[in-house]
PDB file of N, CA and C in Angstrom:
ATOM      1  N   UNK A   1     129.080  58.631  63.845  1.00  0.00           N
ATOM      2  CA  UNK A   1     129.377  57.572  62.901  1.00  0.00           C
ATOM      3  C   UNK A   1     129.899  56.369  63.679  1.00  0.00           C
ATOM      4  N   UNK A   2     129.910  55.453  63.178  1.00  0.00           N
ATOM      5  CA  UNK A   2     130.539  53.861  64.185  1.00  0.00           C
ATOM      6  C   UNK A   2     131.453  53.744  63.445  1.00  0.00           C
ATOM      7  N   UNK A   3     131.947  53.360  64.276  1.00  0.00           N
ATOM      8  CA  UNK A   3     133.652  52.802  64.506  1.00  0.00           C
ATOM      9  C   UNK A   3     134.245  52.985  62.923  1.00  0.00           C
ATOM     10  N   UNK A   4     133.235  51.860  62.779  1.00  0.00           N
ATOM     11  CA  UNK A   4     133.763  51.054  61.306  1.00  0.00           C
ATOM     12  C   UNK A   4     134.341  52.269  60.226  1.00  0.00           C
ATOM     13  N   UNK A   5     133.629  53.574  60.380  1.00  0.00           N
ATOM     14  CA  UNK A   5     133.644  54.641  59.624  1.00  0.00           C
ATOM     15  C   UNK A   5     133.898  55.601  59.644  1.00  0.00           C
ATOM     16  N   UNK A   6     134.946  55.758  60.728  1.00  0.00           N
ATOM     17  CA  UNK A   6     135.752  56.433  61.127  1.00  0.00           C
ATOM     18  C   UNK A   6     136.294  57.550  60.168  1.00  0.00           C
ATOM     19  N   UNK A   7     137.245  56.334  59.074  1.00  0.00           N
ATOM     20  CA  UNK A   7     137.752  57.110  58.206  1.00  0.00           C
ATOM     21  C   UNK A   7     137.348  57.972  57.219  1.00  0.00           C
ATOM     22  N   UNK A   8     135.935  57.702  57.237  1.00  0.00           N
ATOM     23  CA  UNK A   8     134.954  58.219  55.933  1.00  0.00           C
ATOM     24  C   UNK A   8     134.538  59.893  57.108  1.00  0.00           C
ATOM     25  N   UNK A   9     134.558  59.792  58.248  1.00  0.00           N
ATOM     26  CA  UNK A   9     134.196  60.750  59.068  1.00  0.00           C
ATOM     27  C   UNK A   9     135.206  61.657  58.729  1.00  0.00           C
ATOM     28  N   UNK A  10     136.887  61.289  59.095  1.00  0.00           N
ATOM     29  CA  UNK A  10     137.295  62.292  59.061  1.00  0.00           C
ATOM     30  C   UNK A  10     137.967  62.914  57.527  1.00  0.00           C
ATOM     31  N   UNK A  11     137.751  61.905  56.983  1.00  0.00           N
ATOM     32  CA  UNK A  11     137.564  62.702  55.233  1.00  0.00           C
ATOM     33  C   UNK A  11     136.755  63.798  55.139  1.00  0.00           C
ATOM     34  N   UNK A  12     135.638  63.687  55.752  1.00  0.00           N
ATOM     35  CA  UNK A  12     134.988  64.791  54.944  1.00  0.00           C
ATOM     36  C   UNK A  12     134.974  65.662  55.866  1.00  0.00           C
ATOM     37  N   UNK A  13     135.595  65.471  57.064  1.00  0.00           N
ATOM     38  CA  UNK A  13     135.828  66.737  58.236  1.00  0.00           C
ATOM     39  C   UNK A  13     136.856  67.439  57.476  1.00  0.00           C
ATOM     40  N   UNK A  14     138.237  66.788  57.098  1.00  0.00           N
ATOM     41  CA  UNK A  14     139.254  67.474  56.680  1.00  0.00           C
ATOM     42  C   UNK A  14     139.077  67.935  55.513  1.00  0.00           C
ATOM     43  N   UNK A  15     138.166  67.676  54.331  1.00  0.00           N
ATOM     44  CA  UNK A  15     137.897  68.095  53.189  1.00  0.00           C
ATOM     45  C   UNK A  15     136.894  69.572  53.271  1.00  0.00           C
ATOM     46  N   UNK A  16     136.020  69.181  54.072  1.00  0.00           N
ATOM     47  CA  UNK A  16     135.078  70.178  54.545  1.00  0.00           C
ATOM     48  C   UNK A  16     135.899  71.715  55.076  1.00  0.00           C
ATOM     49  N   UNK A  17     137.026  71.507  56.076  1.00  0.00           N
ATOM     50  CA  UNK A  17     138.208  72.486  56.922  1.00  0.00           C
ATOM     51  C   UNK A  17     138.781  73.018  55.445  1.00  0.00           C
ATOM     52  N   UNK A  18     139.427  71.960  54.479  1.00  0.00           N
ATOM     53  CA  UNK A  18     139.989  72.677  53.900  1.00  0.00           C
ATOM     54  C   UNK A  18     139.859  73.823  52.554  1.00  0.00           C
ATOM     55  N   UNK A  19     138.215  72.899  52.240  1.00  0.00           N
ATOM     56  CA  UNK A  19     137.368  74.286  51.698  1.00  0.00           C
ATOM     57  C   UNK A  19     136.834  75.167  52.257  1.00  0.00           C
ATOM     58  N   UNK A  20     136.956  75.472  53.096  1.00  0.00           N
ATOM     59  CA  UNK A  20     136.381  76.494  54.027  1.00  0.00           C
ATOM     60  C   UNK A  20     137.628  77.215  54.582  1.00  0.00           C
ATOM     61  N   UNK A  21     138.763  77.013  54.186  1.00  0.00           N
ATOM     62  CA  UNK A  21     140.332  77.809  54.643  1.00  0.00           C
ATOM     63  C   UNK A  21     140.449  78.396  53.372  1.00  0.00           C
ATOM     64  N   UNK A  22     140.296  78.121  51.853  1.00  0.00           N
ATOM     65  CA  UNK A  22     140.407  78.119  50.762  1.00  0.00           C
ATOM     66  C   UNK A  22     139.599  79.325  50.389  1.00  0.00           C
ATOM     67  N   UNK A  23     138.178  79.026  50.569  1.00  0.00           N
ATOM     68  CA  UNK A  23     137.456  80.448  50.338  1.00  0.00           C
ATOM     69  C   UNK A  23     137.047  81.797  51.098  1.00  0.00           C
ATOM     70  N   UNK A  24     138.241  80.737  52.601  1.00  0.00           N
ATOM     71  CA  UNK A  24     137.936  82.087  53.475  1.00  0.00           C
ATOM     72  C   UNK A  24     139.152  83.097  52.946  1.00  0.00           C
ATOM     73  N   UNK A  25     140.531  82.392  52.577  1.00  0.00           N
ATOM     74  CA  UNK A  25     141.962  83.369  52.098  1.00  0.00           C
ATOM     75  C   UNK A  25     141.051  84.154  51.004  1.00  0.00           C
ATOM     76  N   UNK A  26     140.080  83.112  49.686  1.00  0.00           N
ATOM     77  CA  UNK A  26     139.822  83.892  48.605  1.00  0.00           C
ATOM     78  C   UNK A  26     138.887  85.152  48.998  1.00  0.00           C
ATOM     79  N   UNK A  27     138.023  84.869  49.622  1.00  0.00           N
ATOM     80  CA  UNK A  27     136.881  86.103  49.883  1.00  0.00           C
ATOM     81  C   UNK A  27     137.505  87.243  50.262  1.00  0.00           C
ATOM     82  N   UNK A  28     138.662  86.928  51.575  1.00  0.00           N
ATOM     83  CA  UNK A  28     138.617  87.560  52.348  1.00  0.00           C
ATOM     84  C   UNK A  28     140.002  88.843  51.699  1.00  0.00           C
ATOM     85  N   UNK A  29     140.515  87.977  50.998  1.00  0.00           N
ATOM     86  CA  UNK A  29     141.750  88.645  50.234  1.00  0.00           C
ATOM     87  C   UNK A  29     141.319  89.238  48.684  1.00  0.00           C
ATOM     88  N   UNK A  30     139.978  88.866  48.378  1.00  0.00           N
ATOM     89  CA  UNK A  30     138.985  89.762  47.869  1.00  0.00           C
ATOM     90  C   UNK A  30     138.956  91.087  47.782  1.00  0.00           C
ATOM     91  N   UNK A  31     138.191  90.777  49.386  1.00  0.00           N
ATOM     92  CA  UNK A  31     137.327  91.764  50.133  1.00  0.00           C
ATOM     93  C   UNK A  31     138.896  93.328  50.445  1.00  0.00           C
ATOM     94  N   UNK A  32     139.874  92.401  50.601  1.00  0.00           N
ATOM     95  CA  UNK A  32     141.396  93.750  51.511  1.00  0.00           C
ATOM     96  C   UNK A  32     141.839  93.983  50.071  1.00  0.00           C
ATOM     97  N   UNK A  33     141.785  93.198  49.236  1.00  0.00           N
ATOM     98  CA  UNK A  33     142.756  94.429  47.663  1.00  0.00           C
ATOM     99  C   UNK A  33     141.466  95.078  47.341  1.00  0.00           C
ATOM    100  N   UNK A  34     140.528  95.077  47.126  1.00  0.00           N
ATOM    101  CA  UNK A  34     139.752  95.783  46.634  1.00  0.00           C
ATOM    102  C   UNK A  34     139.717  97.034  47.194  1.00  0.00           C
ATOM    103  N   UNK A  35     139.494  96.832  48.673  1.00  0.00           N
ATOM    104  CA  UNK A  35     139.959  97.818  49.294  1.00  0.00           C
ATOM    105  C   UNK A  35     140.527  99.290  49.289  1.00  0.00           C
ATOM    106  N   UNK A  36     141.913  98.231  49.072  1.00  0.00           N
ATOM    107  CA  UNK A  36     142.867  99.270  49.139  1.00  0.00           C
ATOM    108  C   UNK A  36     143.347  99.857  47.758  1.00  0.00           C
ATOM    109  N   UNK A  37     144.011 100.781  48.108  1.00  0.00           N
ATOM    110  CA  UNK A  37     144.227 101.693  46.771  1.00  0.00           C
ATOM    111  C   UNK A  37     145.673 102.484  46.982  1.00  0.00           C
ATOM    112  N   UNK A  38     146.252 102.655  45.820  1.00  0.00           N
ATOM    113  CA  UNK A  38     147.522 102.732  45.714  1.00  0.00           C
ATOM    114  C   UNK A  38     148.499 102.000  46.718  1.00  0.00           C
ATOM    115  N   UNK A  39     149.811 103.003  47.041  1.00  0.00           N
ATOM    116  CA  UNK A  39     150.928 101.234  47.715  1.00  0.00           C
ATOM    117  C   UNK A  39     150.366 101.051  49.226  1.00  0.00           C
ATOM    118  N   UNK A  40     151.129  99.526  48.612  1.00  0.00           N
ATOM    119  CA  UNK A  40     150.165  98.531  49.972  1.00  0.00           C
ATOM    120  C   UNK A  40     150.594  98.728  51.277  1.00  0.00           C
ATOM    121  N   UNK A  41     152.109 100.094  51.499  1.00  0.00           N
ATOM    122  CA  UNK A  41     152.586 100.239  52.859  1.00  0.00           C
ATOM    123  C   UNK A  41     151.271 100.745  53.557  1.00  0.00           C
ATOM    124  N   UNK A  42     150.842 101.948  53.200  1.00  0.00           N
ATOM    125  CA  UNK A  42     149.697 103.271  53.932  1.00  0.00           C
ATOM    126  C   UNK A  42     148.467 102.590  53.808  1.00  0.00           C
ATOM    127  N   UNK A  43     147.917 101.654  52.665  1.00  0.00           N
ATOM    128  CA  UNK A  43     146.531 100.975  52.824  1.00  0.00           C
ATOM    129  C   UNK A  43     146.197 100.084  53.343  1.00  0.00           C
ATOM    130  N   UNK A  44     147.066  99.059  53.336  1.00  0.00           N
ATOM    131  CA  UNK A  44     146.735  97.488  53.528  1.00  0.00           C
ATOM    132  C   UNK A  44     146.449  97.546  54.878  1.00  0.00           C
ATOM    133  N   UNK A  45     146.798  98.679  56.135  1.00  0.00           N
ATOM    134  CA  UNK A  45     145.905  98.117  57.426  1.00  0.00           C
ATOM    135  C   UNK A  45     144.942  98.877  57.792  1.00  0.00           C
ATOM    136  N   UNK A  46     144.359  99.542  56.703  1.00  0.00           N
ATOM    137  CA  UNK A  46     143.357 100.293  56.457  1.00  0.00           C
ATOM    138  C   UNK A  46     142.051  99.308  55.727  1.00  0.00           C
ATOM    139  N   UNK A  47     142.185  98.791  55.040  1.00  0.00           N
ATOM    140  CA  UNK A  47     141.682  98.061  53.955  1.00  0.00           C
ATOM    141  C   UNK A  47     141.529  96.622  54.885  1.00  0.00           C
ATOM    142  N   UNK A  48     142.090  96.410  55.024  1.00  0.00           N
ATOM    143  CA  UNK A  48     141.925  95.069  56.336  1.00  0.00           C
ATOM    144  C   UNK A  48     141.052  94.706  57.283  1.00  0.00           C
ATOM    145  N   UNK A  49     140.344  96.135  57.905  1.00  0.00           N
ATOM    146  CA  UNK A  49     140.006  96.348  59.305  1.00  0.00           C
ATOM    147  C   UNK A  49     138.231  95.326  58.346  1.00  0.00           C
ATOM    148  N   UNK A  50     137.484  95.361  57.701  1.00  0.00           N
ATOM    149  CA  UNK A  50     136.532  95.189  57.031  1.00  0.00           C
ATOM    150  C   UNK A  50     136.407  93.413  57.445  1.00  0.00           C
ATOM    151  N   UNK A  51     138.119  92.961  56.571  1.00  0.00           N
ATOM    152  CA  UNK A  51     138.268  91.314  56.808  1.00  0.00           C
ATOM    153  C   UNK A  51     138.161  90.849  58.633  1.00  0.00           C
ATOM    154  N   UNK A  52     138.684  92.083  59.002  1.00  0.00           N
ATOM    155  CA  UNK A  52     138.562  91.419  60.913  1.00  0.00           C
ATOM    156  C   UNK A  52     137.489  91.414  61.111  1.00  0.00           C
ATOM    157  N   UNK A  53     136.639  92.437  60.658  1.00  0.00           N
ATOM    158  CA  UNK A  53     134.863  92.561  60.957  1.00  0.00           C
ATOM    159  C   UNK A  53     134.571  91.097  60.620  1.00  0.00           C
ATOM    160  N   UNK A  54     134.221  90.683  59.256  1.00  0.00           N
ATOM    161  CA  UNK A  54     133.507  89.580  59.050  1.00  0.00           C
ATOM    162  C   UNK A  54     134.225  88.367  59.632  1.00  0.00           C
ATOM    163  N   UNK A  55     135.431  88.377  59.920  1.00  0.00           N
ATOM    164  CA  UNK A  55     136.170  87.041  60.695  1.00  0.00           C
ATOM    165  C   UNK A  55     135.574  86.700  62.009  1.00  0.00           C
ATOM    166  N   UNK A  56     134.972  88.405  62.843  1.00  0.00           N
ATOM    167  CA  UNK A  56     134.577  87.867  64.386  1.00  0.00           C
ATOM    168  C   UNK A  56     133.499  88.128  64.045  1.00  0.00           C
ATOM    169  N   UNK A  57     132.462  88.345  63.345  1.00  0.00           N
ATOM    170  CA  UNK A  57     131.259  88.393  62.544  1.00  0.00           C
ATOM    171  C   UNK A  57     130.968  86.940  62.827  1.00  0.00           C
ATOM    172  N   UNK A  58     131.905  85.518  61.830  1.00  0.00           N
ATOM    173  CA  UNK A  58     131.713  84.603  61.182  1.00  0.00           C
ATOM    174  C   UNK A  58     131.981  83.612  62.888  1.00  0.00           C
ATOM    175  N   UNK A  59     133.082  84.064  63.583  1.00  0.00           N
ATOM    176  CA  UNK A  59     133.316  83.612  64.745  1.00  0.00           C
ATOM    177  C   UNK A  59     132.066  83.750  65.746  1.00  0.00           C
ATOM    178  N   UNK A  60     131.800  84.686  65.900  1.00  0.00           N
ATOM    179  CA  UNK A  60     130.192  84.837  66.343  1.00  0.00           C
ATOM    180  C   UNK A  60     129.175  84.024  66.577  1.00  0.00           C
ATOM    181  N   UNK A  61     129.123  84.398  65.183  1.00  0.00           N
ATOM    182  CA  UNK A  61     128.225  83.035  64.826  1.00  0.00           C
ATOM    183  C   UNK A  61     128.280  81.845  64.859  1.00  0.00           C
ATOM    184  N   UNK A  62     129.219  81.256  64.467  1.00  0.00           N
ATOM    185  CA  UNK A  62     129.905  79.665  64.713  1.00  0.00           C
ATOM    186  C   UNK A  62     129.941  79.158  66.738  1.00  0.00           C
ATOM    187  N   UNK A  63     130.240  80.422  67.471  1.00  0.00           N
ATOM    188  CA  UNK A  63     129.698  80.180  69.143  1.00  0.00           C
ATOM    189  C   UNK A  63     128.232  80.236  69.162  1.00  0.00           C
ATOM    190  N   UNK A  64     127.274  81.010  68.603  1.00  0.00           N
ATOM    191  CA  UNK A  64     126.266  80.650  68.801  1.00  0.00           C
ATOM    192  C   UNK A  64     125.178  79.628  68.346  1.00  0.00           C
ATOM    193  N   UNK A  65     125.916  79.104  67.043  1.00  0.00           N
ATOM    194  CA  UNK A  65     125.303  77.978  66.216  1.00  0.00           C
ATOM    195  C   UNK A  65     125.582  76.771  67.791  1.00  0.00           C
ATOM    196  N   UNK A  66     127.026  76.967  68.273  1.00  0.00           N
ATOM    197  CA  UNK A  66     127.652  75.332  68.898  1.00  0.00           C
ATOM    198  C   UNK A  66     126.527  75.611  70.473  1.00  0.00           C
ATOM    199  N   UNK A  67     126.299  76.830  70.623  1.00  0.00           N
ATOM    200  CA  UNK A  67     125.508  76.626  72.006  1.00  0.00           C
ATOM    201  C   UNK A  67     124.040  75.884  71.769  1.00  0.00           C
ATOM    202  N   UNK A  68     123.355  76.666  70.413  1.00  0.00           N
ATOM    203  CA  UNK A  68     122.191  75.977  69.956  1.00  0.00           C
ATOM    204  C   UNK A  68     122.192  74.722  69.786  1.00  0.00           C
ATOM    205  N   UNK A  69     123.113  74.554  69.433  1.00  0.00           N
ATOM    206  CA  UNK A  69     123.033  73.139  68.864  1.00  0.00           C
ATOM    207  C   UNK A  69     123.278  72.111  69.909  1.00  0.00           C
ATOM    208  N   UNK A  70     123.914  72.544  70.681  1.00  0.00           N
ATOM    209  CA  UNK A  70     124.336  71.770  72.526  1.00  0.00           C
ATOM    210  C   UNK A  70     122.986  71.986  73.602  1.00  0.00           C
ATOM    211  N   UNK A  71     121.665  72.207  72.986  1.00  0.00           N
ATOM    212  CA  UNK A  71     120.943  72.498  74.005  1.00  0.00           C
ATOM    213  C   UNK A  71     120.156  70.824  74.217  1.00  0.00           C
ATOM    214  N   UNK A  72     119.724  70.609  74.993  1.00  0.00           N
ATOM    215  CA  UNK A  72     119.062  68.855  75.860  1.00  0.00           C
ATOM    216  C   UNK A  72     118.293  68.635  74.204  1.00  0.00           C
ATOM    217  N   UNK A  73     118.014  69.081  73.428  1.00  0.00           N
ATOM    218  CA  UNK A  73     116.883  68.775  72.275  1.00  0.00           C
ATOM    219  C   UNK A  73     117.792  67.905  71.132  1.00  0.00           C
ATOM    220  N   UNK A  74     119.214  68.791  71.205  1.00  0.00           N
ATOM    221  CA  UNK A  74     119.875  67.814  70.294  1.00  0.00           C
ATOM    222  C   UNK A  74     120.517  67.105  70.561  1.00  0.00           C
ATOM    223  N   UNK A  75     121.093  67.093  72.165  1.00  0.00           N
ATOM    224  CA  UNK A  75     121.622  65.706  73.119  1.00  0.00           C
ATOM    225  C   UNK A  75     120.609  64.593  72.835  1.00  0.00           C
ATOM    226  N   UNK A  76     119.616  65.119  72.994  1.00  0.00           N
ATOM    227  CA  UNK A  76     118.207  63.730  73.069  1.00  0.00           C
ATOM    228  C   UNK A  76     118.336  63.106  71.579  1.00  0.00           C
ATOM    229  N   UNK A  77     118.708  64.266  70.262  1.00  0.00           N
ATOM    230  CA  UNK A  77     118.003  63.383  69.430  1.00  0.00           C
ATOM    231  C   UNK A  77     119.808  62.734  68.535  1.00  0.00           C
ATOM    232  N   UNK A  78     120.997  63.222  69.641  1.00  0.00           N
ATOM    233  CA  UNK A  78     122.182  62.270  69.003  1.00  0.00           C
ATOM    234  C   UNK A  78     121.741  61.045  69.617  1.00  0.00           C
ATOM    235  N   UNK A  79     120.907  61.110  70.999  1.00  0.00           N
ATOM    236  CA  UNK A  79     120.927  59.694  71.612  1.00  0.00           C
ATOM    237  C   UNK A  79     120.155  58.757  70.826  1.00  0.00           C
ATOM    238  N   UNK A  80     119.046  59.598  70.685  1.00  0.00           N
ATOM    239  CA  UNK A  80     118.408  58.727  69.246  1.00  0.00           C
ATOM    240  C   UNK A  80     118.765  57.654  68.052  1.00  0.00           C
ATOM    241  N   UNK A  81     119.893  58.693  67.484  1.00  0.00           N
ATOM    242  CA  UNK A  81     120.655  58.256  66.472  1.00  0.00           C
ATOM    243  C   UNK A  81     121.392  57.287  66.771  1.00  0.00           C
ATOM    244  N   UNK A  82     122.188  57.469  68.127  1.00  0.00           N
ATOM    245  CA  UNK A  82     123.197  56.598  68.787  1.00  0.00           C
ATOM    246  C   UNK A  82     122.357  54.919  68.808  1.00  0.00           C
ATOM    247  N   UNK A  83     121.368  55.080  69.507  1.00  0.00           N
ATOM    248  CA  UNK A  83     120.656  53.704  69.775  1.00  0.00           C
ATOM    249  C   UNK A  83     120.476  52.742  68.435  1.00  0.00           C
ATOM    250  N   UNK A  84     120.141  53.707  67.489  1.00  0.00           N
ATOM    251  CA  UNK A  84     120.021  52.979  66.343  1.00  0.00           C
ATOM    252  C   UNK A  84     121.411  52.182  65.290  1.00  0.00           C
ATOM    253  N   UNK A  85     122.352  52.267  66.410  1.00  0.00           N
ATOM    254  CA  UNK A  85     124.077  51.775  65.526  1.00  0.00           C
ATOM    255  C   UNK A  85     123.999  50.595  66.580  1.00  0.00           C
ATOM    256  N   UNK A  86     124.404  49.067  65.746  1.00  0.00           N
ATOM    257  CA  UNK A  86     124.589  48.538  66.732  1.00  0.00           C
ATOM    258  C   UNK A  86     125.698  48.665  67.597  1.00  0.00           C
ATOM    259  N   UNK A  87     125.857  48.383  68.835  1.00  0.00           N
ATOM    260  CA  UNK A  87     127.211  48.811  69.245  1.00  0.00           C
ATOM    261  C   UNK A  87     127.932  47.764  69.490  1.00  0.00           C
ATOM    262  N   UNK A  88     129.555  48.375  68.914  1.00  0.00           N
ATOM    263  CA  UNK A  88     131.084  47.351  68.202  1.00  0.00           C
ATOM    264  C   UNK A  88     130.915  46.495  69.634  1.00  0.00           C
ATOM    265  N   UNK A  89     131.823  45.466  69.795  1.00  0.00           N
ATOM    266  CA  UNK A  89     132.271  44.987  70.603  1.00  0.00           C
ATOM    267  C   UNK A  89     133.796  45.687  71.111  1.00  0.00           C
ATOM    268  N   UNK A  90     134.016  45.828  72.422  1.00  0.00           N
ATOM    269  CA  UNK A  90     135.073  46.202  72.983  1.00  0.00           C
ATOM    270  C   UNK A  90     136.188  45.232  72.869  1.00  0.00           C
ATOM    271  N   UNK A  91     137.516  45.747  72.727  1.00  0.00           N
ATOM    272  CA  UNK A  91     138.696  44.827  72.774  1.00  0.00           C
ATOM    273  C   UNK A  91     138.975  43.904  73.454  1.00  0.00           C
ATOM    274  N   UNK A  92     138.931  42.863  74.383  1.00  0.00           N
ATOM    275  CA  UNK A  92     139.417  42.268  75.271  1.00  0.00           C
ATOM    276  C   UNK A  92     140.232  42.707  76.509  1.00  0.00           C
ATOM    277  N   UNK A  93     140.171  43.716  77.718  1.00  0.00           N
ATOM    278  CA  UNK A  93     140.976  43.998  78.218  1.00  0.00           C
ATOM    279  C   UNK A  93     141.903  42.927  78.574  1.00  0.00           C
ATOM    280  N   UNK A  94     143.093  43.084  79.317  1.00  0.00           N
ATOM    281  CA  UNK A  94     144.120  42.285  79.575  1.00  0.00           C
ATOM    282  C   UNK A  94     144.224  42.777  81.514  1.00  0.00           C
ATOM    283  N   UNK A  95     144.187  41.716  81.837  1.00  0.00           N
ATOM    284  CA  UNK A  95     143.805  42.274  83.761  1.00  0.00           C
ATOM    285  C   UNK A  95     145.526  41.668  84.289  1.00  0.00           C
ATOM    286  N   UNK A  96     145.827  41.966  85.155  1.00  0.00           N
ATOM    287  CA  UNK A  96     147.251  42.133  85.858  1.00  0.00           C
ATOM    288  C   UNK A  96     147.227  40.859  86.428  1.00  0.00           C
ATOM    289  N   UNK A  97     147.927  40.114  86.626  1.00  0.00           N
ATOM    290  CA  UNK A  97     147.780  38.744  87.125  1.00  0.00           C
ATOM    291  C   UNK A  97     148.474  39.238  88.577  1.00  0.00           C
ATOM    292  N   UNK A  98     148.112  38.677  89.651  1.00  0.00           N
ATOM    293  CA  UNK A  98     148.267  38.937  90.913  1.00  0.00           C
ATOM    294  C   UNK A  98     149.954  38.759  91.608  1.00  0.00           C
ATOM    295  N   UNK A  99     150.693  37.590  90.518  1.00  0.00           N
ATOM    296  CA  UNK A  99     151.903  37.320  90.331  1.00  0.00           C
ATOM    297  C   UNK A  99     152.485  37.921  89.830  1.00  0.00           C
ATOM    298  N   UNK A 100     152.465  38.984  88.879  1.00  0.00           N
ATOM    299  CA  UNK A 100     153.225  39.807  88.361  1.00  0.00           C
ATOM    300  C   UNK A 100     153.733  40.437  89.107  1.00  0.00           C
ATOM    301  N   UNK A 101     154.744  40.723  89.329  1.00  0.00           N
ATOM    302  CA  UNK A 101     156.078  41.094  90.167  1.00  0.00           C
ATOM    303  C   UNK A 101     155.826  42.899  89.782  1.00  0.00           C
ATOM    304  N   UNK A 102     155.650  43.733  90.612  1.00  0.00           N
ATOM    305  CA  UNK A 102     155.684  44.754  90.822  1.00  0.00           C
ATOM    306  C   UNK A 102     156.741  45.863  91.263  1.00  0.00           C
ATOM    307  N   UNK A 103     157.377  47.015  90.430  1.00  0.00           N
ATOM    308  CA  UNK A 103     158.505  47.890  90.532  1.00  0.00           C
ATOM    309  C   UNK A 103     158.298  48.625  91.525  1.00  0.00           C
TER     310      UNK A 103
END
């Protein structure tokens, strides 16, 4: 996204994170009472082991989506995209004047 839209970027990054924290507690806290059966001392880390499965299941997958997706085919075609934004102008740096008295 350019510059300008920054903020619209990370809206829907953080909106996106926080539905996806939301239905991972719901599924996943689903998936462990259903589970378990009678008191929650003797079941609940019985009933659990299911939610760790699909967590490094889901982790898994999410490393192999980021390698696919990092291969030269989709470098080439962000560059693509990139060319087509015009690009911002940079700030003005500020350069050290040769007189400036040094600590």
């Amino acid at each position: 996204m350019p510059c300008s839209q920054a903020g619209v970027s990370a809206a829907i990054a953080t909106t996106g994170r926080q539905i996806g924290n939301s239905l991972g507690v719901a599924v996943l806290g689903s998936i462990v009472s259903a589970r378990g059966h009678g008191p929650i001392h003797g079941t609940l880390m019985a009933a659990s082991h299911l939610g760790w499965w699909i967590l490094t299941g889901c982790g898994v997958l999410i490393a192999i989506l980021g390698i696919l997706t990092a291969i030269s085919r989709a470098a080439a075609g962000a560059a693509r995209i990139t060319a087509r934004f015009a690009t911002e102008p940079s700030p003005p740096s500020r350069e050290r004047s040769a007189e400036t008295p040094q600590r």
